[in-house]
PDB file of N, CA and C in Angstrom:
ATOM      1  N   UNK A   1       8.486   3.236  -1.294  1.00  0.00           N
ATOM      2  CA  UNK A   1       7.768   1.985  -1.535  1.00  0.00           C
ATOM      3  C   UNK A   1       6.931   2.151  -2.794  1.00  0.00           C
ATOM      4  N   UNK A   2       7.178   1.325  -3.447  1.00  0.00           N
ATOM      5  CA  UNK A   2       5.829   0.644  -5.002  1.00  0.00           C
ATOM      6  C   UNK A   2       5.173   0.027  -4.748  1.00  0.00           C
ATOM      7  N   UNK A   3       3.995  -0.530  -5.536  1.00  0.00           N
ATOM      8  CA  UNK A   3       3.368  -1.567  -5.492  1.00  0.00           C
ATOM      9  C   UNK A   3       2.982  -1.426  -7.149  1.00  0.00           C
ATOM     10  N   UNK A   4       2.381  -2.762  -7.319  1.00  0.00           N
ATOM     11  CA  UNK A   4       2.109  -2.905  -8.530  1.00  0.00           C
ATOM     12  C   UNK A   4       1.028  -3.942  -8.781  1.00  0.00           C
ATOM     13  N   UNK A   5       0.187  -4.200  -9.585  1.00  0.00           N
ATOM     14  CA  UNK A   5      -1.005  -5.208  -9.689  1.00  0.00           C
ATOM     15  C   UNK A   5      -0.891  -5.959 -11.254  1.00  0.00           C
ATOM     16  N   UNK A   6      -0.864  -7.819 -10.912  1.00  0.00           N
ATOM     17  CA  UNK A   6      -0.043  -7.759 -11.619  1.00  0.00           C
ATOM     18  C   UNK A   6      -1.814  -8.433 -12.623  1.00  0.00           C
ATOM     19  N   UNK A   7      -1.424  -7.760 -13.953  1.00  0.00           N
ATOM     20  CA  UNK A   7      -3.268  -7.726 -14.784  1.00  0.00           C
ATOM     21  C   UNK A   7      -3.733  -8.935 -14.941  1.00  0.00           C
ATOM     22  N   UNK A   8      -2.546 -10.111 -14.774  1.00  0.00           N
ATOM     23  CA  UNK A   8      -2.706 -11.425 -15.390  1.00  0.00           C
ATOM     24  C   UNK A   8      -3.290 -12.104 -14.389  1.00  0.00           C
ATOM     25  N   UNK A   9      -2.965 -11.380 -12.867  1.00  0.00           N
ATOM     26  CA  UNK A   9      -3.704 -12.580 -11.852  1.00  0.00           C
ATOM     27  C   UNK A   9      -4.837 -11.857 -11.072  1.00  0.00           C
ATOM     28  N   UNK A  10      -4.896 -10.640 -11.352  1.00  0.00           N
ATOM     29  CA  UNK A  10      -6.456  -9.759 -10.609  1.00  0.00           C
ATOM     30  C   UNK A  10      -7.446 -10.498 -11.746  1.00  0.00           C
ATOM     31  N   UNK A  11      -8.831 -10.514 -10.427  1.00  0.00           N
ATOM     32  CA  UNK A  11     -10.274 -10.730 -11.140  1.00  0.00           C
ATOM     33  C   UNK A  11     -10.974  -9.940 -10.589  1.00  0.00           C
ATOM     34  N   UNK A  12     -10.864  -8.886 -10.171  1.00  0.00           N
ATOM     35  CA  UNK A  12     -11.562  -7.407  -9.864  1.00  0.00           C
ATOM     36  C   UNK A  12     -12.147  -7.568  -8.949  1.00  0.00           C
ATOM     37  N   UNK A  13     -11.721  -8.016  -7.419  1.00  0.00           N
ATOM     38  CA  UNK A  13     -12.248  -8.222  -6.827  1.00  0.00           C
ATOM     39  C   UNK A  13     -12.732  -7.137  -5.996  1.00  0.00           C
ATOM     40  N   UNK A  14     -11.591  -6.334  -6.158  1.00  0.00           N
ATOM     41  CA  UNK A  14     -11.733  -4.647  -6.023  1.00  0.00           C
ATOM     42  C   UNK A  14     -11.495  -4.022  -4.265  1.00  0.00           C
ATOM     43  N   UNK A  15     -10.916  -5.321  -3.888  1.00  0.00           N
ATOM     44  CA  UNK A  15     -10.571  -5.163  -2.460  1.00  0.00           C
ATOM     45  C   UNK A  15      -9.425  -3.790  -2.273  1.00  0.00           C
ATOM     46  N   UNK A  16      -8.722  -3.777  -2.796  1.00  0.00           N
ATOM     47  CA  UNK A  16      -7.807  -2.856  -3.288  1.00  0.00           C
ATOM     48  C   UNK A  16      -8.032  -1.311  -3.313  1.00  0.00           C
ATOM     49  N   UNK A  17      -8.954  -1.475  -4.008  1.00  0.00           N
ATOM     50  CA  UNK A  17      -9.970  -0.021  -4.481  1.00  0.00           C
ATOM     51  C   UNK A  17     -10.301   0.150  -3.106  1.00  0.00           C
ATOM     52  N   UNK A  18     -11.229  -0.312  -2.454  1.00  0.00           N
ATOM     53  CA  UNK A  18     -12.069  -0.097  -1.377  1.00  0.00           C
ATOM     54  C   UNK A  18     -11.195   0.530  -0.488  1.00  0.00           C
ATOM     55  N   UNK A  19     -10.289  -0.599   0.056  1.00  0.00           N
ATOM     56  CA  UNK A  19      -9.521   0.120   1.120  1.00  0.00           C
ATOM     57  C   UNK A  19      -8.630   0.477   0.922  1.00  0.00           C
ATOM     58  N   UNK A  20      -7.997   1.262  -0.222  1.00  0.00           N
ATOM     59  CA  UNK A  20      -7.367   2.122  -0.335  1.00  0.00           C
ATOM     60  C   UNK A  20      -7.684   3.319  -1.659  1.00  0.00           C
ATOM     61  N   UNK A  21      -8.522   3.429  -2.233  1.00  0.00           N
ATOM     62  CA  UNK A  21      -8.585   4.618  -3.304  1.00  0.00           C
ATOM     63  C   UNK A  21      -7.825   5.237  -3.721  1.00  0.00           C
ATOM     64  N   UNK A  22      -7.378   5.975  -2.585  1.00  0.00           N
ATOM     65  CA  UNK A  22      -5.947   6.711  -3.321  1.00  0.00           C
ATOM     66  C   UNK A  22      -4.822   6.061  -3.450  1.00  0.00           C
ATOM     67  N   UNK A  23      -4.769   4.740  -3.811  1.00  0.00           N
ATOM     68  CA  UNK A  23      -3.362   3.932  -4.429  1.00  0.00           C
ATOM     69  C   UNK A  23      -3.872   3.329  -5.494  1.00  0.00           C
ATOM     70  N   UNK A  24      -5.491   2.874  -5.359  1.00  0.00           N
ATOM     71  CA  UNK A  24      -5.657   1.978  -6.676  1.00  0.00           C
ATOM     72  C   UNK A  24      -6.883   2.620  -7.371  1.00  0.00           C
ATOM     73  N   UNK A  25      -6.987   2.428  -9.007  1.00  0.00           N
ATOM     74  CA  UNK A  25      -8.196   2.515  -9.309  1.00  0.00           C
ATOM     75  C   UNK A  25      -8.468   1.810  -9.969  1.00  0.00           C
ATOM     76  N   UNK A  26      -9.885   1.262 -10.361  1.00  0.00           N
ATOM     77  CA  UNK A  26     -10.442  -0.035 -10.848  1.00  0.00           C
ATOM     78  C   UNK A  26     -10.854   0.551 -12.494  1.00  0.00           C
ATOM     79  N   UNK A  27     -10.659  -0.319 -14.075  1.00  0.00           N
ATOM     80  CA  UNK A  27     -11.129   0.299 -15.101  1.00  0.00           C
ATOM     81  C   UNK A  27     -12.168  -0.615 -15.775  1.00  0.00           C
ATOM     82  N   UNK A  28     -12.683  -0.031 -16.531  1.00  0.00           N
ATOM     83  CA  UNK A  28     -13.739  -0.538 -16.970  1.00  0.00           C
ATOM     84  C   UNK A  28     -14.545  -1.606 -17.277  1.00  0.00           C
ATOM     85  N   UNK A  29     -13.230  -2.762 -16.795  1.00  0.00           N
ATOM     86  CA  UNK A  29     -13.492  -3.909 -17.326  1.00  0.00           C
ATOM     87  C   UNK A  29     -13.600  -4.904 -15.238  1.00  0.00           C
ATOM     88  N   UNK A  30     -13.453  -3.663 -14.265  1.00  0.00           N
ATOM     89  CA  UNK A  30     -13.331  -4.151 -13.194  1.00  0.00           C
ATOM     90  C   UNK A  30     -12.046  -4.126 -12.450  1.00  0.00           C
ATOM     91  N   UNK A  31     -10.774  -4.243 -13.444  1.00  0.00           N
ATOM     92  CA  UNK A  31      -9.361  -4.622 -12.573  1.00  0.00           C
ATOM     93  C   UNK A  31      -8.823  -3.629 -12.029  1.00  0.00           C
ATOM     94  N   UNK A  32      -7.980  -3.694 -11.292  1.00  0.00           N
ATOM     95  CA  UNK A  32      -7.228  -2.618 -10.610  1.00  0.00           C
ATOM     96  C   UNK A  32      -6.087  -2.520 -11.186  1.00  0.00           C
ATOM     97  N   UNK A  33      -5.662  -1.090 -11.145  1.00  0.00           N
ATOM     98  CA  UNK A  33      -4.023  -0.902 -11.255  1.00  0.00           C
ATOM     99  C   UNK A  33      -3.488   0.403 -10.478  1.00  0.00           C
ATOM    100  N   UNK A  34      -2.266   0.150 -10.266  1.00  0.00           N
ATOM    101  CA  UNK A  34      -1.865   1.070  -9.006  1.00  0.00           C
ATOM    102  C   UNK A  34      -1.597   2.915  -9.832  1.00  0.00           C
ATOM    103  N   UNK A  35      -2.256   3.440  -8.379  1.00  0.00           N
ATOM    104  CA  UNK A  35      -2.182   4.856  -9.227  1.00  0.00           C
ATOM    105  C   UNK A  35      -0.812   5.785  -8.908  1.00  0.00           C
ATOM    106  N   UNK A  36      -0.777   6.957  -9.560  1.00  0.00           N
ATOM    107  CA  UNK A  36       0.968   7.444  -9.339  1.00  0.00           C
ATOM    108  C   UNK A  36       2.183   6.743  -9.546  1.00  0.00           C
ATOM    109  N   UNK A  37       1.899   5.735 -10.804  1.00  0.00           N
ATOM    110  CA  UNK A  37       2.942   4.991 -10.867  1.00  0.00           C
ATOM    111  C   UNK A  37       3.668   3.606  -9.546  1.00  0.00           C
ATOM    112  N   UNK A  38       2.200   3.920  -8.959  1.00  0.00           N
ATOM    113  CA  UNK A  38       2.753   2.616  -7.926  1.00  0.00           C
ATOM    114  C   UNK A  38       3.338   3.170  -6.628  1.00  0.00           C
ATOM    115  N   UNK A  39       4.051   4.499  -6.903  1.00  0.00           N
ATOM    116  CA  UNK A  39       4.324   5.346  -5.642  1.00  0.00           C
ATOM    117  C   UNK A  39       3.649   5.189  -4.660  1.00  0.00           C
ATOM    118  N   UNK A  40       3.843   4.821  -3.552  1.00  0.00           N
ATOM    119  CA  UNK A  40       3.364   4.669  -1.971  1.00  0.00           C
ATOM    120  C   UNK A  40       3.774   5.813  -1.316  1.00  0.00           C
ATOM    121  N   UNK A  41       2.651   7.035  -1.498  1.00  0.00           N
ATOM    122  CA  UNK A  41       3.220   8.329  -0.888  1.00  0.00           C
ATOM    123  C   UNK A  41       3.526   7.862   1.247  1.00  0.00           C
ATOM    124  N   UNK A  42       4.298   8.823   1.623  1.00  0.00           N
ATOM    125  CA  UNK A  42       4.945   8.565   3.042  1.00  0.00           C
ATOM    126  C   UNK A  42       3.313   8.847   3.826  1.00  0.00           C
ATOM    127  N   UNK A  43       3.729   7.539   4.632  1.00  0.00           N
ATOM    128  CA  UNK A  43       2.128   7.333   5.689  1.00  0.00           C
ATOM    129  C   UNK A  43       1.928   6.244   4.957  1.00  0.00           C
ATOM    130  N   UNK A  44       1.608   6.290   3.975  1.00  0.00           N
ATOM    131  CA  UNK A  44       0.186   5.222   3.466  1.00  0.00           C
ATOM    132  C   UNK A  44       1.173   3.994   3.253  1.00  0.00           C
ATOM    133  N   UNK A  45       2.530   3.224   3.702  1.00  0.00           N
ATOM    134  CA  UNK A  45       2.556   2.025   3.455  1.00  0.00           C
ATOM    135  C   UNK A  45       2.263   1.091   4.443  1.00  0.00           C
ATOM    136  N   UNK A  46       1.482   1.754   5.331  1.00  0.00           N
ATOM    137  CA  UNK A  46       0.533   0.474   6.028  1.00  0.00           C
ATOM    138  C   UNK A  46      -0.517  -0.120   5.443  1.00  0.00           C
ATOM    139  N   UNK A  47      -1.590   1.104   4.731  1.00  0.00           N
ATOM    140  CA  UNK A  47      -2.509   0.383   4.300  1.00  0.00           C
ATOM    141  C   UNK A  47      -2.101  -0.053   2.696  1.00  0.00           C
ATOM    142  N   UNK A  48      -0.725   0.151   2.193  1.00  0.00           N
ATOM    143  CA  UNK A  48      -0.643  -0.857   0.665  1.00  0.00           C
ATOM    144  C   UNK A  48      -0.635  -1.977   1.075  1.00  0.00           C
ATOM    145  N   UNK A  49       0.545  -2.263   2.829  1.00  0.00           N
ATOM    146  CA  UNK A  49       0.603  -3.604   3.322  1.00  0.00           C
ATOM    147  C   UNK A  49      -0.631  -4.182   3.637  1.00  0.00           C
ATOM    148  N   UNK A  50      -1.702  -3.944   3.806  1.00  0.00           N
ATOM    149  CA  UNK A  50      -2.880  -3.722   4.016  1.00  0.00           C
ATOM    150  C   UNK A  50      -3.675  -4.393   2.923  1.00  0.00           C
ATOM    151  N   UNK A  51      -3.390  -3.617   1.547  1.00  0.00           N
ATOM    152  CA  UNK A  51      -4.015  -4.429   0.381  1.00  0.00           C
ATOM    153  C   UNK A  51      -3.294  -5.666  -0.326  1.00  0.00           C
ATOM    154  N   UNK A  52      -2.379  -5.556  -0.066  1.00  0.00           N
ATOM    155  CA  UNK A  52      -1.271  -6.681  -0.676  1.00  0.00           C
ATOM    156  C   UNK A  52      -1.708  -7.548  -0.089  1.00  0.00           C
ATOM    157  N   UNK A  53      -1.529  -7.582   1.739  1.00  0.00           N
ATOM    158  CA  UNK A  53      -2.092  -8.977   2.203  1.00  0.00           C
ATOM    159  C   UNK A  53      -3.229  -9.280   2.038  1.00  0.00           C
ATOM    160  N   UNK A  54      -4.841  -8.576   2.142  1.00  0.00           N
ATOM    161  CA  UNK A  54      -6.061  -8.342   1.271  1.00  0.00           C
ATOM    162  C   UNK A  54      -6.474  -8.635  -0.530  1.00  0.00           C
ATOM    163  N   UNK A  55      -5.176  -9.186  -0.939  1.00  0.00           N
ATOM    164  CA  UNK A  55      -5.781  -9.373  -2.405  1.00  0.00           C
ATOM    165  C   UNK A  55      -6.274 -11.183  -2.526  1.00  0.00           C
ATOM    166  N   UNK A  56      -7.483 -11.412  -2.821  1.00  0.00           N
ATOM    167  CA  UNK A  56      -7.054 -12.470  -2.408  1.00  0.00           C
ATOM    168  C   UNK A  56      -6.949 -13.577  -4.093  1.00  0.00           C
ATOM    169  N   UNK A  57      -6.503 -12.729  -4.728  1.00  0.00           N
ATOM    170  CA  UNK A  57      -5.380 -13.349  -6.055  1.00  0.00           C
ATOM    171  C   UNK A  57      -4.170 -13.639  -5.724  1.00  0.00           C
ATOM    172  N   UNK A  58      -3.485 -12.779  -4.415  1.00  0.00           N
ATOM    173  CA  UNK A  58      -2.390 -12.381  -4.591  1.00  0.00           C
ATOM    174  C   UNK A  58      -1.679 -11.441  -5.846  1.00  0.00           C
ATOM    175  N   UNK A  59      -2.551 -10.866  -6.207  1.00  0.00           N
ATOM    176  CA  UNK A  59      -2.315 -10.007  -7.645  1.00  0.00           C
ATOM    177  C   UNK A  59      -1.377  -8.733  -7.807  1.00  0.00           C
ATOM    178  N   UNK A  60      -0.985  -8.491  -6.469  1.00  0.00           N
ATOM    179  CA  UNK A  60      -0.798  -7.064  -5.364  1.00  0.00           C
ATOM    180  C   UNK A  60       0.644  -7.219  -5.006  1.00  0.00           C
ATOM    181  N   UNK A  61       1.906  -6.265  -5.775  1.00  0.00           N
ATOM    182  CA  UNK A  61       3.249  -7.131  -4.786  1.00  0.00           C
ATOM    183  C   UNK A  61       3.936  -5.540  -4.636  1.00  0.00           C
ATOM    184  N   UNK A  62       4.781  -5.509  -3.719  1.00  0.00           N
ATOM    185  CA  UNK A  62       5.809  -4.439  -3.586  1.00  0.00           C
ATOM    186  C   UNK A  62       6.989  -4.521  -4.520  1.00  0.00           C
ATOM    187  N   UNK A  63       7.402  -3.834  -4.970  1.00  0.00           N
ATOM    188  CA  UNK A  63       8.358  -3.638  -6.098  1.00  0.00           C
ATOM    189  C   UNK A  63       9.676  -2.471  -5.530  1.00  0.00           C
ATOM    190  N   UNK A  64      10.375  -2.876  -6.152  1.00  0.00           N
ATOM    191  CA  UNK A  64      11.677  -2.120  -5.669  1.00  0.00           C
ATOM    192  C   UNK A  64      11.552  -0.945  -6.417  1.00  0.00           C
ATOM    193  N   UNK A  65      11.633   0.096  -5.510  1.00  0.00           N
ATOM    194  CA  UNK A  65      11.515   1.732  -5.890  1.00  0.00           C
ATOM    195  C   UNK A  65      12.479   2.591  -6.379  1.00  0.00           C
ATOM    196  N   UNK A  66      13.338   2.122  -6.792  1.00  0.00           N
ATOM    197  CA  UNK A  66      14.823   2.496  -7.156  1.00  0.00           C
ATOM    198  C   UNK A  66      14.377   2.272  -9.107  1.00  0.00           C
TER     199      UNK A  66
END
């Protein structure tokens, strides 16, 4: 699983960050972008499903990992 944040529709709301850290980190200007290349290490794609449904831009999508 990927995920990805897409820059044009986050406003840093930083929901993302919070409940999950180790997938997202927030830069200087506030926004998020996904860390490890978006990689959803094994376990953690509950809580990406978690932030995806939690963004409330919708800014947050799963991407095909191939």
């Amino acid at each position: 699983m990927k995920v990805r944040v897409n820059s044009d529709l986050c406003q840093g709301h930083s929901r993302c960050c919070s409940l999950a850290p180790e997938l997202f980190e927030v830069d200087d200007y506030g926004l998020s972008s996904a860390l490890n290349d978006g990689e959803v290490p094994a376990g953690m794609e509950q809580k990406a499903q978690l932030c995806i449904d939690s963004c409330p831009e919708f800014a947050i999508e799963m991407v095909d990992g191939k």
